[in-house]
C-alpha atoms as a PDB file:
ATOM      1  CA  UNK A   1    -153.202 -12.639  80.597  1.00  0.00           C
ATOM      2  CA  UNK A   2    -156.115 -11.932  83.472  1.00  0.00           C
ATOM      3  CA  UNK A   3    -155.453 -13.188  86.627  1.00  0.00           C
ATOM      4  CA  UNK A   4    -157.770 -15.171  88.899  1.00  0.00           C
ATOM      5  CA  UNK A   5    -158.014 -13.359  91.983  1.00  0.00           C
ATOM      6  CA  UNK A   6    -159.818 -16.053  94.059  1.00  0.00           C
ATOM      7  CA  UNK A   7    -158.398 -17.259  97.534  1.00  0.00           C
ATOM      8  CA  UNK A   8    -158.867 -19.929  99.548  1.00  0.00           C
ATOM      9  CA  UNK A   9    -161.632 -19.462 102.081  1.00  0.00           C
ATOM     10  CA  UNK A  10    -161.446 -20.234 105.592  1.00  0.00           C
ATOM     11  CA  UNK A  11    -163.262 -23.661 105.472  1.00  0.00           C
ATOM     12  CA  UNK A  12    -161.362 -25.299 102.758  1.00  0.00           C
ATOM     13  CA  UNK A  13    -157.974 -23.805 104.129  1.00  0.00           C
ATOM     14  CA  UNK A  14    -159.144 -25.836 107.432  1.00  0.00           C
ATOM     15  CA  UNK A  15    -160.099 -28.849 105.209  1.00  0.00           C
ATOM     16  CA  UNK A  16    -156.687 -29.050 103.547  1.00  0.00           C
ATOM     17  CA  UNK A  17    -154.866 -28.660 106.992  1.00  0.00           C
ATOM     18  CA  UNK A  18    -156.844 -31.189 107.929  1.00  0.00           C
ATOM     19  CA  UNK A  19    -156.145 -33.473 105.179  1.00  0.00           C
ATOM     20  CA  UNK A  20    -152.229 -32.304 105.169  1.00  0.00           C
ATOM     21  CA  UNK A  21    -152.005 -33.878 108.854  1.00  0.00           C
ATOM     22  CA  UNK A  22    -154.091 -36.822 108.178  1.00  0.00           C
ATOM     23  CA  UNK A  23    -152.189 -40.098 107.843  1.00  0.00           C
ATOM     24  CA  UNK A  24    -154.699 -41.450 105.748  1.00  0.00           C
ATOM     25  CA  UNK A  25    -154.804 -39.698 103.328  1.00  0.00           C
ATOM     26  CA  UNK A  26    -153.854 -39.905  99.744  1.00  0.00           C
ATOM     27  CA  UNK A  27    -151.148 -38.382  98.031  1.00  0.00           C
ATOM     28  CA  UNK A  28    -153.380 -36.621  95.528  1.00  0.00           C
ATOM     29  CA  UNK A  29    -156.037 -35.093  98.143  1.00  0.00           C
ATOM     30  CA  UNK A  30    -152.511 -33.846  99.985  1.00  0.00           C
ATOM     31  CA  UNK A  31    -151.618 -32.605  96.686  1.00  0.00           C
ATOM     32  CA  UNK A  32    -154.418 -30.619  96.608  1.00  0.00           C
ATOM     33  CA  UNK A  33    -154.624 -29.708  99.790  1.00  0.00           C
ATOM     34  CA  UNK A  34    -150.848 -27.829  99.639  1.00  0.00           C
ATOM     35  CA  UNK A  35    -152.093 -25.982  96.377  1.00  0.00           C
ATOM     36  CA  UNK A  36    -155.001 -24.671  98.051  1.00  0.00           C
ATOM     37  CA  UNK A  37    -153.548 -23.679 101.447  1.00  0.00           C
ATOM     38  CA  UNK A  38    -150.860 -21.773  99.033  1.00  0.00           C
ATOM     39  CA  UNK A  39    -153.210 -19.895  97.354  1.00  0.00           C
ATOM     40  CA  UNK A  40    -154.751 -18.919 100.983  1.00  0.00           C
ATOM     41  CA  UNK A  41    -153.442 -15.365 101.229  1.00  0.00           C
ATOM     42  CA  UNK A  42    -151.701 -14.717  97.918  1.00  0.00           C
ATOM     43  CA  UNK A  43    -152.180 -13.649  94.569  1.00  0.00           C
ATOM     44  CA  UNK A  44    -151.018 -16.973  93.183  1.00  0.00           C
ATOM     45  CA  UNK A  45    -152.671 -19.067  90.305  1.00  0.00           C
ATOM     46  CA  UNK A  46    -152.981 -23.085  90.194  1.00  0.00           C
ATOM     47  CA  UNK A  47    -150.693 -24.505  87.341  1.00  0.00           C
ATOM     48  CA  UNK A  48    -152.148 -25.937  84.234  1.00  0.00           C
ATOM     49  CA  UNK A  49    -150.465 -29.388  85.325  1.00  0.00           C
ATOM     50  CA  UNK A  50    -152.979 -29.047  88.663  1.00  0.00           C
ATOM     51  CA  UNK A  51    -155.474 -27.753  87.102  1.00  0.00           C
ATOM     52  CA  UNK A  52    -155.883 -30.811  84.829  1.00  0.00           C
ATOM     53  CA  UNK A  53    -155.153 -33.179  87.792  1.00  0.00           C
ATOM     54  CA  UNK A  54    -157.832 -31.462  89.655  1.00  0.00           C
ATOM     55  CA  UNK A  55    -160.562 -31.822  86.772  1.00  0.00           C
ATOM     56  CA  UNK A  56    -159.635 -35.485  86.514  1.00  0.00           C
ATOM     57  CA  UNK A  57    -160.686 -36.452  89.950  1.00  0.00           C
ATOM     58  CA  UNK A  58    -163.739 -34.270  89.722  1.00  0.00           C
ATOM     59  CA  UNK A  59    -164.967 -36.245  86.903  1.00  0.00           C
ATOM     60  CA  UNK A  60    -163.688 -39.563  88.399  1.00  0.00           C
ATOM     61  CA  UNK A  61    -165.791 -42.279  91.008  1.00  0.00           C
ATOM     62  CA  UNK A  62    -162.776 -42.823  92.956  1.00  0.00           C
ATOM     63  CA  UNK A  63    -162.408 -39.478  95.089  1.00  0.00           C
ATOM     64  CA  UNK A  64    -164.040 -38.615  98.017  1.00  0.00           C
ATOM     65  CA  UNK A  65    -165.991 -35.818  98.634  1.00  0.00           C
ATOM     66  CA  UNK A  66    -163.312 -33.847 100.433  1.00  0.00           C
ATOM     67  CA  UNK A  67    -160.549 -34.326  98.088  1.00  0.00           C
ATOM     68  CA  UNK A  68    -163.158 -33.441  95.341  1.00  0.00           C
ATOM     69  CA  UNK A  69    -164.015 -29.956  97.286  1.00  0.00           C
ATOM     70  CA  UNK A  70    -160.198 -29.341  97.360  1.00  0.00           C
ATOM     71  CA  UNK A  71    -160.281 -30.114  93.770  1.00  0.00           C
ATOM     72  CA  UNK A  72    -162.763 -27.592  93.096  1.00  0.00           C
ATOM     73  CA  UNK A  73    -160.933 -25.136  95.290  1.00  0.00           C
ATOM     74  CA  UNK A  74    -158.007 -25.662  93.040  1.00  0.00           C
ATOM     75  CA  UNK A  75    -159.557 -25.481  89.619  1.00  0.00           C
ATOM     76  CA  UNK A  76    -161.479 -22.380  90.893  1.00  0.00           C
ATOM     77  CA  UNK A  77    -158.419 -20.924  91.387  1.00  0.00           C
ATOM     78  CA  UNK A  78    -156.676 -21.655  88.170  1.00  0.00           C
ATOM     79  CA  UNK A  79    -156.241 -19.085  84.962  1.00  0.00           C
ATOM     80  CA  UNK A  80    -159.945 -17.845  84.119  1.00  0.00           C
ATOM     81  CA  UNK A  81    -158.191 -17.263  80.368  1.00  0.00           C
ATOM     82  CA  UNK A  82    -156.688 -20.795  79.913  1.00  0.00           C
ATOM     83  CA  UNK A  83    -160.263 -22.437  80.274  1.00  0.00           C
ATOM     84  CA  UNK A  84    -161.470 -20.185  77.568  1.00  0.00           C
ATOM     85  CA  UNK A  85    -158.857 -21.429  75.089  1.00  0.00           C
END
């Protein structure tokens, strides 16, 4: 199986520290947030269970525009083989 070797650049690891210490903010932008600061400085891949969350709230009204860009962060992270499926 190929592995995605993205990581999380410097700006959206900032974003989701930001958005890990905000009180305000939602449990799914933290969500997001702690899968992309984990994927800051290692080799690891999002899971297909975040990957589908994450495409959910890019498609949806609801989001704001930072917990979409941690969305993206997170798909673009995710298995480049299981999208192809």
């Amino acid at each position: 199986m190929s592995k995605n070797t993205n990581r999380t650049s410097p700006k959206i690891a900032k974003l989701a520290s930001e958005t890990l210490r905000n009180p305000n903010a939602s449990a799914t932008a933290k969500s997001f947030a702690a899968s992309a600061l984990s994927q800051t400085s290692t080799g690891k891949q999002t899971s297909a269970e975040m990957e589908a969350k994450a495409g959910k709230a890019l498609q949806s009204t609801k989001f704001s525009a930072d917990t979409k860009t941690l969305a993206a962060s997170v798909v673009s992270q995710s298995n480049k083989q299981r999208g192809s499926k």
